[in-house]
Protein backbone atom coordinates (compact mmCIF):
# COMPACT_ATOMS: atom_id res chain seq x y z
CA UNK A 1 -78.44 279.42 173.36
CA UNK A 2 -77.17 276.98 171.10
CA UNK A 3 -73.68 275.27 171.93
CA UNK A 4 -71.22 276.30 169.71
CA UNK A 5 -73.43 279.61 169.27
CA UNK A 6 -71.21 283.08 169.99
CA UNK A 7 -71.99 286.55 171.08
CA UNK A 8 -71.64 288.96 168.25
CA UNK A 9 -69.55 291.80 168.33
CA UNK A 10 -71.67 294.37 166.62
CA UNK A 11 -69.50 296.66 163.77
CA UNK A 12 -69.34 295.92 160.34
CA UNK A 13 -65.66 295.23 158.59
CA UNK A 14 -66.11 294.50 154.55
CA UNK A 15 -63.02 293.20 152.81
CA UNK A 16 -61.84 294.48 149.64
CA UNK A 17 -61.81 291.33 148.22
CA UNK A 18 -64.47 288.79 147.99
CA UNK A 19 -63.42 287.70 152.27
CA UNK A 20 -66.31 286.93 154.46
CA UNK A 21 -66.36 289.78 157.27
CA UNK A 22 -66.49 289.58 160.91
CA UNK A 23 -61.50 295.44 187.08
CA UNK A 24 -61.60 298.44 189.57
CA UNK A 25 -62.19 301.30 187.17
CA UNK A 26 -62.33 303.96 189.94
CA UNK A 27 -60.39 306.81 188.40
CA UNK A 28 -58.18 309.57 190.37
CA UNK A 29 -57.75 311.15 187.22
CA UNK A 30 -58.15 315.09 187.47
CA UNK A 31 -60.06 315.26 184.28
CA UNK A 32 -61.62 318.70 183.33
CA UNK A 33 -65.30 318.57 183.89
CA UNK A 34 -65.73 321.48 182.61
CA UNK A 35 -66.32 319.66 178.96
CA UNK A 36 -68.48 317.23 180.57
CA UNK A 37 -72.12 317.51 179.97
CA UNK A 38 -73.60 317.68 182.96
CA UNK A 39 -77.42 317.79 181.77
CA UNK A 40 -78.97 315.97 179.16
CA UNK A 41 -79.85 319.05 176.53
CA UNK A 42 -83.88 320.10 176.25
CA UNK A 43 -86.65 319.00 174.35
CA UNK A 44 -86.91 320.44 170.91
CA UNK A 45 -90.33 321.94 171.05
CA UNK A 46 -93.06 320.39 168.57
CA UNK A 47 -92.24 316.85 169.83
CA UNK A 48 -95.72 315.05 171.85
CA UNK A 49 -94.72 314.17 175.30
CA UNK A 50 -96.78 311.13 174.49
CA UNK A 51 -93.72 310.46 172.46
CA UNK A 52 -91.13 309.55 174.65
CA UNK A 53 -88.94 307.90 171.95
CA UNK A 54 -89.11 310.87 169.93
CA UNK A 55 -88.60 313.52 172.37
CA UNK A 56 -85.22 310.83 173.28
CA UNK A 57 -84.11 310.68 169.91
CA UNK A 58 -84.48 314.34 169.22
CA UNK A 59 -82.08 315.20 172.41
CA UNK A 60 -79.26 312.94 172.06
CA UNK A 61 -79.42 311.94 168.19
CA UNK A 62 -76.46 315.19 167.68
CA UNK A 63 -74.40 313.42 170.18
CA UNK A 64 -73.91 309.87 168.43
CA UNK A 65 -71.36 309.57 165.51
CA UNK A 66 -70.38 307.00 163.11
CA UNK A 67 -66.81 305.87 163.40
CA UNK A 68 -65.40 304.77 160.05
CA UNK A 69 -62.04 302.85 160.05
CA UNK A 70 -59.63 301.79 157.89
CA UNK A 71 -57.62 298.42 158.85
CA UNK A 72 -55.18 295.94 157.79
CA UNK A 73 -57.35 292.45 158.33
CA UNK A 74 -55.53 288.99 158.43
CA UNK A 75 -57.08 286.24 156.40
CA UNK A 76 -56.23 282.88 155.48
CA UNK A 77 -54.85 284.76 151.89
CA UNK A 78 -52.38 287.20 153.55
CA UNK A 79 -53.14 290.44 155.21
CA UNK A 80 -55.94 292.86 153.15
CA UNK A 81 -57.19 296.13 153.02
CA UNK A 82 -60.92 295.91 155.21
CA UNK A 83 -62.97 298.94 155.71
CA UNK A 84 -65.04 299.14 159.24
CA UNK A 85 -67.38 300.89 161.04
CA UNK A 86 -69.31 301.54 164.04
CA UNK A 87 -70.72 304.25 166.24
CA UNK A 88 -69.33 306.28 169.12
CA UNK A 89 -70.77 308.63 171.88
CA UNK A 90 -69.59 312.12 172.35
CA UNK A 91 -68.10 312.15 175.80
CA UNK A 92 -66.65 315.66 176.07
CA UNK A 93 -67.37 318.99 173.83
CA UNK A 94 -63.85 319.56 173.32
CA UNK A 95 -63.57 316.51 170.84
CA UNK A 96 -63.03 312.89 173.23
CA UNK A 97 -65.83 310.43 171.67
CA UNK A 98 -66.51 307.18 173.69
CA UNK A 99 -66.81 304.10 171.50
CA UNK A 100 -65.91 300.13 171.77
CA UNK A 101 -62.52 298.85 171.37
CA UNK A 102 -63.20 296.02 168.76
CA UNK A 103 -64.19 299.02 166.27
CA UNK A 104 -61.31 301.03 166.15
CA UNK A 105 -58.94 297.58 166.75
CA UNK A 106 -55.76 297.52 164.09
CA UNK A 107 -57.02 300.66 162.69
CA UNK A 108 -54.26 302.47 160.84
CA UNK A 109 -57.10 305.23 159.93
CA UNK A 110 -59.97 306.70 162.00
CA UNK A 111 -62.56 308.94 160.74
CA UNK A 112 -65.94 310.47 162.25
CA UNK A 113 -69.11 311.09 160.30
CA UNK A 114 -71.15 313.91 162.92
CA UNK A 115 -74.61 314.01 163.02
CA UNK A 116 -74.71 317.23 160.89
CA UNK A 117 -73.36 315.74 157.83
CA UNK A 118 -69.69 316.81 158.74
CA UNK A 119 -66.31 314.63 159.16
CA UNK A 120 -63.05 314.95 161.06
CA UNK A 121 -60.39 312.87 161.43
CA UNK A 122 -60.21 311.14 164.36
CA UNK A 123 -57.29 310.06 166.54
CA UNK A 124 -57.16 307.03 168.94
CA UNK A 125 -56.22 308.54 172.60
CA UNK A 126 -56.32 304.75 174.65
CA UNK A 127 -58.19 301.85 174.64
CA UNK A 128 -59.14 298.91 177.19
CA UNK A 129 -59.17 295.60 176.04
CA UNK A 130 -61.09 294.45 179.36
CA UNK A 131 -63.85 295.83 179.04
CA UNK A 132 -63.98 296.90 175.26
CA UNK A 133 -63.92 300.44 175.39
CA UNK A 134 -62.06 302.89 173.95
CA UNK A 135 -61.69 307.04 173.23
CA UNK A 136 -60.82 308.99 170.10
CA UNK A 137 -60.42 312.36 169.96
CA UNK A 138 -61.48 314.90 166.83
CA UNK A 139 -59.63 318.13 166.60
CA UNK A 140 -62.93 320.01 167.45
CA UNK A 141 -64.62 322.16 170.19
CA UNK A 142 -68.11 323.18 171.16
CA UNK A 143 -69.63 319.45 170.38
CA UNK A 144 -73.20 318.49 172.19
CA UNK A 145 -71.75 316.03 174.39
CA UNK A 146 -74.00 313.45 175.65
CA UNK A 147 -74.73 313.30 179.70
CA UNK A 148 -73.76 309.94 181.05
CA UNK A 149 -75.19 308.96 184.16
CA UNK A 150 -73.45 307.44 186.88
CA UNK A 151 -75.23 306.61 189.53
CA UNK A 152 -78.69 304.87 188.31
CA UNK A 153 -80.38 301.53 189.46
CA UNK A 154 -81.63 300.39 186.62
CA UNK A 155 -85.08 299.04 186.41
CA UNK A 156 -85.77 295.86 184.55
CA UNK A 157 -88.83 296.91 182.20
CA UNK A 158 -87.72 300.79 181.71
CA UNK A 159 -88.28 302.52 179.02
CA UNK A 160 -84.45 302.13 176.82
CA UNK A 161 -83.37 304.09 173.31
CA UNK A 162 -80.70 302.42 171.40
CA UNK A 163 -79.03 305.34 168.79
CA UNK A 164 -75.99 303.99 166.27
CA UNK A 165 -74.93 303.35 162.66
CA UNK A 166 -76.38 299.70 162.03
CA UNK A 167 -75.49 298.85 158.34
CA UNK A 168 -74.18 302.43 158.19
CA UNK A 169 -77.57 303.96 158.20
CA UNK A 170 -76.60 306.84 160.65
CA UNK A 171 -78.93 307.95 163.57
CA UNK A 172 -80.74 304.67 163.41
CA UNK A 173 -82.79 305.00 166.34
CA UNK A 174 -84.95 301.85 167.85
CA UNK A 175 -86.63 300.89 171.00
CA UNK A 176 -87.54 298.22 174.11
CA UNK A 177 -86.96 298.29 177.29
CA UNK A 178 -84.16 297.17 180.06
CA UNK A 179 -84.05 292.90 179.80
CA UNK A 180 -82.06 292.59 182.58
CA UNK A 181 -78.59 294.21 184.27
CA UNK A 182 -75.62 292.13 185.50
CA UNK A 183 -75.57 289.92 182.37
CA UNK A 184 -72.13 288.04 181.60
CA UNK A 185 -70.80 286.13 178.82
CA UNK A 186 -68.10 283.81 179.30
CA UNK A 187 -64.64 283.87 177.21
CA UNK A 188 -66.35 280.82 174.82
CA UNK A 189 -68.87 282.81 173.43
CA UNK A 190 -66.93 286.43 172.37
CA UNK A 191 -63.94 284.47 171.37
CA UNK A 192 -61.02 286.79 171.29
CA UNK A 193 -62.15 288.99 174.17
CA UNK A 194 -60.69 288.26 177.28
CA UNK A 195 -61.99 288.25 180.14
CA UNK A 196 -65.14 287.69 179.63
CA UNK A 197 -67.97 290.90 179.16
CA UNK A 198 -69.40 291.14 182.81
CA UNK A 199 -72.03 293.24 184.30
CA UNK A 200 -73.83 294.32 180.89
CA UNK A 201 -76.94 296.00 180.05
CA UNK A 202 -79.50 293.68 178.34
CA UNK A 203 -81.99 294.93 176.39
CA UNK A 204 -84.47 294.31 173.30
CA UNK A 205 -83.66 297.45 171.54
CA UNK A 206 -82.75 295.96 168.43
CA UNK A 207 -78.88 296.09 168.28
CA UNK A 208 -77.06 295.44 164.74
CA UNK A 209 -73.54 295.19 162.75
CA UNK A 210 -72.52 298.59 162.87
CA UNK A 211 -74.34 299.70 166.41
CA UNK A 212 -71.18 298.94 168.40
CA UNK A 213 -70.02 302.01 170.39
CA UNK A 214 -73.76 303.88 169.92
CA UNK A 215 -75.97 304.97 172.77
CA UNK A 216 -78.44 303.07 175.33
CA UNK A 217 -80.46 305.67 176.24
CA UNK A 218 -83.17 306.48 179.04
CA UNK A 219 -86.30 308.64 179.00
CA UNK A 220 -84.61 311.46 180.30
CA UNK A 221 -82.11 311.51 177.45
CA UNK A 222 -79.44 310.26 179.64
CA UNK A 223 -76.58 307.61 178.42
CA UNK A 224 -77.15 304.36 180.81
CA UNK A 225 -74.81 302.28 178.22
CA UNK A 226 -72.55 301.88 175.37
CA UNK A 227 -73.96 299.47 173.26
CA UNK A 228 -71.43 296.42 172.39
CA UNK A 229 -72.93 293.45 171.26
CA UNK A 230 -75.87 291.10 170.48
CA UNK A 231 -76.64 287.48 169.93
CA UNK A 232 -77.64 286.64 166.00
CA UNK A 233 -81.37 285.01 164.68
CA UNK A 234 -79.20 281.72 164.52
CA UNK A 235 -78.87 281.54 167.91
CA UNK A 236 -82.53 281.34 167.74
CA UNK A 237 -82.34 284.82 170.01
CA UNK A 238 -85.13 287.46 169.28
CA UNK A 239 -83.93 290.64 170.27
CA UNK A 240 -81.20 290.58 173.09
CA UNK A 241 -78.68 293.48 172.59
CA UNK A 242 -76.10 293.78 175.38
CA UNK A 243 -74.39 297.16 176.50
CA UNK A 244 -71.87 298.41 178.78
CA UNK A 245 -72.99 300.25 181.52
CA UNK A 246 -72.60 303.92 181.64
CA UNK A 247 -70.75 303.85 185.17
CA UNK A 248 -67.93 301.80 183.54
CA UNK A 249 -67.74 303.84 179.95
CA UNK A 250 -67.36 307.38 182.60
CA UNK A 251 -64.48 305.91 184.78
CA UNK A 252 -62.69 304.40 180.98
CA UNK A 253 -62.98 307.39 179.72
CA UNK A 254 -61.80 309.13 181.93
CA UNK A 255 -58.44 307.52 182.80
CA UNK A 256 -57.67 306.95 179.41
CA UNK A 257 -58.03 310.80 178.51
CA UNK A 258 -55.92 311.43 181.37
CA UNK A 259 -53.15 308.63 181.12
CA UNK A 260 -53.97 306.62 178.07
CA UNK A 261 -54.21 303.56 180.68
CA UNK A 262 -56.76 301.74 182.56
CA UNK A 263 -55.61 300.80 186.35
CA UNK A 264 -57.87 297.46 187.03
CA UNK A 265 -58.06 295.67 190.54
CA UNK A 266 -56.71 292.22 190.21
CA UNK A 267 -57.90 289.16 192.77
CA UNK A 268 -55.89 286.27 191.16
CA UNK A 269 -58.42 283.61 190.67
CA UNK A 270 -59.93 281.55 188.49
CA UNK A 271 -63.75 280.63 189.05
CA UNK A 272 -66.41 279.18 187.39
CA UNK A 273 -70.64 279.30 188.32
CA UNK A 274 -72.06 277.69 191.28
CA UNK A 275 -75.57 276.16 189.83
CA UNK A 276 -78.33 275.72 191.66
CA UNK A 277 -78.37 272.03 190.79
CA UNK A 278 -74.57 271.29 191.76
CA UNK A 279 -75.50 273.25 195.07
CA UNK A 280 -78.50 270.48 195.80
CA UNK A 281 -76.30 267.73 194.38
CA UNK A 282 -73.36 268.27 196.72
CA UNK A 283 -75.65 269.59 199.70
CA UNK A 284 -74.08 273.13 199.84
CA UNK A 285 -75.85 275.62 202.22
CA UNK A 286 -75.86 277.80 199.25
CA UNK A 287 -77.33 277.63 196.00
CA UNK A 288 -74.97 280.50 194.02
CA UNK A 289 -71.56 281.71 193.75
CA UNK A 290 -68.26 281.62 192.22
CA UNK A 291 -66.34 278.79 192.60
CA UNK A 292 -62.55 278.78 193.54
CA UNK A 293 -60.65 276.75 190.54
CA UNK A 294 -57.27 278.46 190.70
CA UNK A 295 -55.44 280.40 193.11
CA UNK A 296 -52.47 282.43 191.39
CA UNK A 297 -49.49 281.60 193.99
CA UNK A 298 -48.33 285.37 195.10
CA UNK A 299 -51.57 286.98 194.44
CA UNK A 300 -54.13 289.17 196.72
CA UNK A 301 -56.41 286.05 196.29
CA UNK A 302 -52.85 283.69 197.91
CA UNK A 303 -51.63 286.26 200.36
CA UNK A 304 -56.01 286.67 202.01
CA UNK A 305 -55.55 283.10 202.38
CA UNK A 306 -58.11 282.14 199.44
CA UNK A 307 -58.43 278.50 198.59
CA UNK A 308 -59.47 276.35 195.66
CA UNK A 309 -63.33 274.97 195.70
CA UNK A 310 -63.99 277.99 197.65
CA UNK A 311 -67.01 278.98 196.77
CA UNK A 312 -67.02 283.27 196.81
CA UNK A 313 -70.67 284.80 197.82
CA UNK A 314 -70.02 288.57 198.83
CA UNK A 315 -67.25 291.12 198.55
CA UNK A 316 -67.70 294.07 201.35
CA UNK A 317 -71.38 294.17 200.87
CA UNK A 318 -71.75 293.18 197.42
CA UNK A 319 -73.23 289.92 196.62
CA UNK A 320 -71.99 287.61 194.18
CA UNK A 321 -73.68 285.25 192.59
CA UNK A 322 -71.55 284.64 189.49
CA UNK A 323 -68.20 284.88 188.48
CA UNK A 324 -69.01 287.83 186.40
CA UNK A 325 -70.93 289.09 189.64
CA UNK A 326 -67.33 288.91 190.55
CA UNK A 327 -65.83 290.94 187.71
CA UNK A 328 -68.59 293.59 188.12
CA UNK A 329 -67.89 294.20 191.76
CA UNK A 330 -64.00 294.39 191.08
CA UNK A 331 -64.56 297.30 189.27
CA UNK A 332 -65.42 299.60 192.16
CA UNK A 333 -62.46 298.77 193.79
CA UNK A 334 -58.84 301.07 192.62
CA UNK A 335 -55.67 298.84 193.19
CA UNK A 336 -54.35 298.76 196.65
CA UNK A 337 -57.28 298.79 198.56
CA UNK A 338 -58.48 296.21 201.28
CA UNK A 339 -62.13 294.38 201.26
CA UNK A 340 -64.08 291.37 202.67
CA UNK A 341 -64.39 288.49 200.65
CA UNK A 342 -66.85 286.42 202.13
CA UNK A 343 -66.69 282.57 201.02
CA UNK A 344 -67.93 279.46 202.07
CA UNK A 345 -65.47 276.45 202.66
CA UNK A 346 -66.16 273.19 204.05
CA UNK A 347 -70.19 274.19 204.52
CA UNK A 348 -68.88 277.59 206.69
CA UNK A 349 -68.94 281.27 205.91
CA UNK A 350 -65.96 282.66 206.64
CA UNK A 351 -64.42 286.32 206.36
CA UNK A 352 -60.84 287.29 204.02
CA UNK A 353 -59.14 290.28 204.38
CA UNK A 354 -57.72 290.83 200.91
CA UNK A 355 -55.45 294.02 199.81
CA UNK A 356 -55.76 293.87 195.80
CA UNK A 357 -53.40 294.09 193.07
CA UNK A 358 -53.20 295.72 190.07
CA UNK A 359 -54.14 293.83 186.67
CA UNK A 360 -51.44 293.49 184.51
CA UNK A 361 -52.23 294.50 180.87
């Protein structure tokens, strides 16, 4: 990537005027799963199974939406009138629809375009900023919900579907496979998101201004991601798309149906990337990590005894190579509970007991 070069956030926002445009998530919530889809739906019949893409598209295509919003968009001439628009993912049949956060953000209206030609106004039931999702809710029943799965190891070179509203043209559907899984982007390169996006989806399903909030699909028709973002031609990028994994979008969802809020763990560090080359350099006995730069005086990170230039290579059993290795494991922890953090200080691995807190938001 170029310096300078940043992620892009992938709806589309045109201005009225002539304006240039645009972590534990365990849940305890006792959300009804009774409007859950719980299968992906069947095959139409007709389609080749040696079509895979087709026989995809034709199952979950009725479960994607375009999300059309209506904002109030600051610019250097005052605040104007901006029209937006991404996609969204039916998450329950009784109306809840799954889509990012940075569509629907400083919407004062929300409406959803179904896959049937239909519309409904749409109402915004709680949003995360950390990890850029958010739910609406439609004042209808009996929708074809989409089945999210949850518990998948991804496989870099399968078969993945991306569905969405690029450029508005609804149902676009487009193809590639899995790039990679635990991708991060640091705070630098998605500007006003904060923290960084951790523990993304990549893929080369083409991914466009508009796809936000649309489906990353498998060959079995099942949701493995919420498609969020992508890096433009100038970057000189060919094809990398980025989406949130389905695991995060179910426990989101679900807590913000049930509470409107998102509880997230909370360490209290700061860290930055142990490279292979500073390992060598300073003659570390490992070659990969996250590196201690701040220690937040009262935190879990304080009270487990956690130090600066740490460097942080495993929580519980988790390895972590990154800080946004570090993010991503954070997320299957709920606030409160205890873990092993494993670090290496002064050349020695030694074991934390840490009891985390809760993010505040």
């Amino acid at each position: 990537m170029k310096p300078g070069s940043k992620i892009i956030l992938a709806p589309v926002m045109l201005l009225a005027a002539m304006l240039a445009a645009g972590c534990s998530l365990t849940s305890d919530a006792s959300v009804s799963q009774e409007d859950v889809a719980h299968s992906p739906p069947p095959v139409p019949s007709g389609i080749p199974a040696n079509e895979p893409v087709a026989r995809v598209a034709a199952q979950v295509e009725q479960s994607v939406v375009q999300v059309n919003v209506e904002a109030v968009q600051k610019t250097p001439f005052g605040s104007q009138d901006a029209q937006g628009l991404g996609s969204g993912v039916i998450y329950r049949e009784d109306g809840y629809i799954v889509t990012n956060n940075h569509v629907i953000r400083n919407a004062s209206e929300v409406n959803v375009a179904f896959a049937d030609g239909s519309t409904e106004r749409g109402e915004i039931v709680g949003r995360d900023r950390l990890t850029d999702l958010a739910v609406i809710q439609v004042d209808r029943n009996n929708l074809p919900a989409a089945n999210f799965v949850e518990e998948e190891d991804l496989i870099v070179g399968q078969l993945a579907v991306a569905i969405g509203s690029p450029g508005g043209f609804e149902s676009t559907v487009t193809s590639g496979v899995v790039s990679g899984v635990a991708r991060e982007f640091p705070p630098e390169l998605i500007g006003r998101l904060e923290p960084s996006l951790v523990d993304l989806v990549q893929t080369d399903a083409a991914i466009s201004p508009g796809s936000s909030g649309g489906a990353l699909v498998n060959r079995d028709g099942e949701i493995i991601g919420i498609n969020v973002a992508y890096l433009p031609a100038e970057t000189g990028a060919v094809n990398i798309g980025f989406a949130i994994p389905s695991d995060t979008a179910v426990s989101v969802a679900d807590q913000l149906i049930e509470t409107g809020e998102v509880s997230s763990s909370y360490l209290g560090v700061e860290t930055a990337d142990l490279s292979p080359q500073d390992a060598e350099r300073f003659n570390l006995p490992v070659n990969s990590g996250a590196i201690v730069a701040t220690v937040l005086p009262g935190s879990a990170a304080d009270e487990a005894g956690v130090r600066g230039e740490d460097i942080i290579v495993a929580l519980d059993d988790i390895e972590i190579r990154s800080s946004g290795d570090l993010y991503g494991a954070l997320r299957d922890y709920r606030p409160g509970e205890s873990a092993e953090l494993i670090v290496v200080r002064d050349g020695e691995e030694q074991t934390l007991d840490i009891t985390l807190d809760e993010r505040s938001r």
